[in-house]
Protein backbone atom coordinates (compact mmCIF):
# COMPACT_ATOMS: atom_id res chain seq x y z
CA UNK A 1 32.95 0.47 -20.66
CA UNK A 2 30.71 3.20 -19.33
CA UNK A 3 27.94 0.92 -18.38
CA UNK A 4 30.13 -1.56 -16.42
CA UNK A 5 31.18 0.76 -14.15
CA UNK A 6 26.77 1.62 -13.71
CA UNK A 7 27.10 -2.43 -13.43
CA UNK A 8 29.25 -2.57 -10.73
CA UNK A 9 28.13 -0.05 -9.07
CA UNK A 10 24.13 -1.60 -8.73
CA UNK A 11 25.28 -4.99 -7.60
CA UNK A 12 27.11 -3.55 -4.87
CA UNK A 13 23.96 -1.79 -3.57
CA UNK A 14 22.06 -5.21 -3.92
CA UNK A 15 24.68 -7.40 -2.30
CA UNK A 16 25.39 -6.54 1.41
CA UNK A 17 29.04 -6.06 2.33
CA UNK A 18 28.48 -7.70 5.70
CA UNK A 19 26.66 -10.45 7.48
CA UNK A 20 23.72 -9.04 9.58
CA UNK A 21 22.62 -10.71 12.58
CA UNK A 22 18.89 -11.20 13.42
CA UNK A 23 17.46 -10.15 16.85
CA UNK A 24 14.36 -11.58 18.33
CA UNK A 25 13.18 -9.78 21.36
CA UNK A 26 11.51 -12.35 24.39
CA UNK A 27 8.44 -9.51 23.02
CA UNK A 28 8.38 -11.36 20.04
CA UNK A 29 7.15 -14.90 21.26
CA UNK A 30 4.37 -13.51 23.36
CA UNK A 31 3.05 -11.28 20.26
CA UNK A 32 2.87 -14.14 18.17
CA UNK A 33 0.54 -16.10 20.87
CA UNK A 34 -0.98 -13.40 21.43
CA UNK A 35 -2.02 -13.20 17.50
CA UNK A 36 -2.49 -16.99 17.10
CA UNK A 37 -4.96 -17.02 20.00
CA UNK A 38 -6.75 -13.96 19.00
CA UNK A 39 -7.36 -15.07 15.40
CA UNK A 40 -8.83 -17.84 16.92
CA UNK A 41 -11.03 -16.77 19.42
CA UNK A 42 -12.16 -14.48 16.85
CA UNK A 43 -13.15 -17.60 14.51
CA UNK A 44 -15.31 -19.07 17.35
CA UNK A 45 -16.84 -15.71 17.95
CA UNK A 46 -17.95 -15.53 14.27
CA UNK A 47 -19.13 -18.77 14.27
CA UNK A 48 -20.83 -18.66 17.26
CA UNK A 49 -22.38 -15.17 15.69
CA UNK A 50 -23.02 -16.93 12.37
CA UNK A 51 -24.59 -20.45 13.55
CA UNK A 52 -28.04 -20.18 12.90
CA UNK A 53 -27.01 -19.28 8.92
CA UNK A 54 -24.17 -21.62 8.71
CA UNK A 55 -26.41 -24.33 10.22
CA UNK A 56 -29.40 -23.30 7.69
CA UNK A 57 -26.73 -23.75 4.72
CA UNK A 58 -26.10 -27.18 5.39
CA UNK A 59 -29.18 -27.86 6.01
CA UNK A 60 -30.29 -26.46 3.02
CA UNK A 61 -27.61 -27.99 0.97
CA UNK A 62 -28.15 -31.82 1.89
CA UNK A 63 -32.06 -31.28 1.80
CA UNK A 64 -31.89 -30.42 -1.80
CA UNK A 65 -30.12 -34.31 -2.85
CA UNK A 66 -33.30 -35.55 -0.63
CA UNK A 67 -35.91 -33.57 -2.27
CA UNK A 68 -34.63 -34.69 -5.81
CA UNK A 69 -34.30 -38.22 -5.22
CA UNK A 70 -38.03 -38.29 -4.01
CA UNK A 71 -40.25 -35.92 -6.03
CA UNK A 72 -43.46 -37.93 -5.50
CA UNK A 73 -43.97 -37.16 -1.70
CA UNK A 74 -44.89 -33.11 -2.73
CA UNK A 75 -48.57 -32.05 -2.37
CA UNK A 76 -50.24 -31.15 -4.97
CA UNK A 77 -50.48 -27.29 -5.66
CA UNK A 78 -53.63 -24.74 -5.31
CA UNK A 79 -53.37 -23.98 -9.01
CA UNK A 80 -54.17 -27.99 -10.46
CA UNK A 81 -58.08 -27.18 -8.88
């Protein structure tokens, strides 16, 4: 009987007596545009920063199918002489 009085006494720390009310400031609204259009200004900065090696990816990545669906076209090495 000891331990339902401990119990008792836990849930009513986790359950809240009374209803509380939510207040959004008009502050609110303009931080959250102002955090949706910085995170995405930000994303065309680093693309912008990182084009040439985002570019050079794909580029590599789609030359690679080419090169191994047509082997034949490669000059022949220094070493074969």
């Amino acid at each position: 009987m000891q331990y339902m009085h401990l119990i008792q006494q836990s849930i009513g720390f986790l359950a809240p007596l009374k209803k509380e009310l939510a207040y959004l400031d008009p502050g609110t609204g303009s931080f959250l545009l102002q955090l949706l259009l910085a995170t995405f200004l930000g994303g065309l900065f680093m693309v912008k920063t990182f084009w040439k090696r985002i570019k050079a990816f794909f580029v590599r990545l789609f030359s690679k199918n080419k090169e191994a669906e047509q082997p034949e076209n490669t000059p022949p090495s220094n070493e074969q002489q």
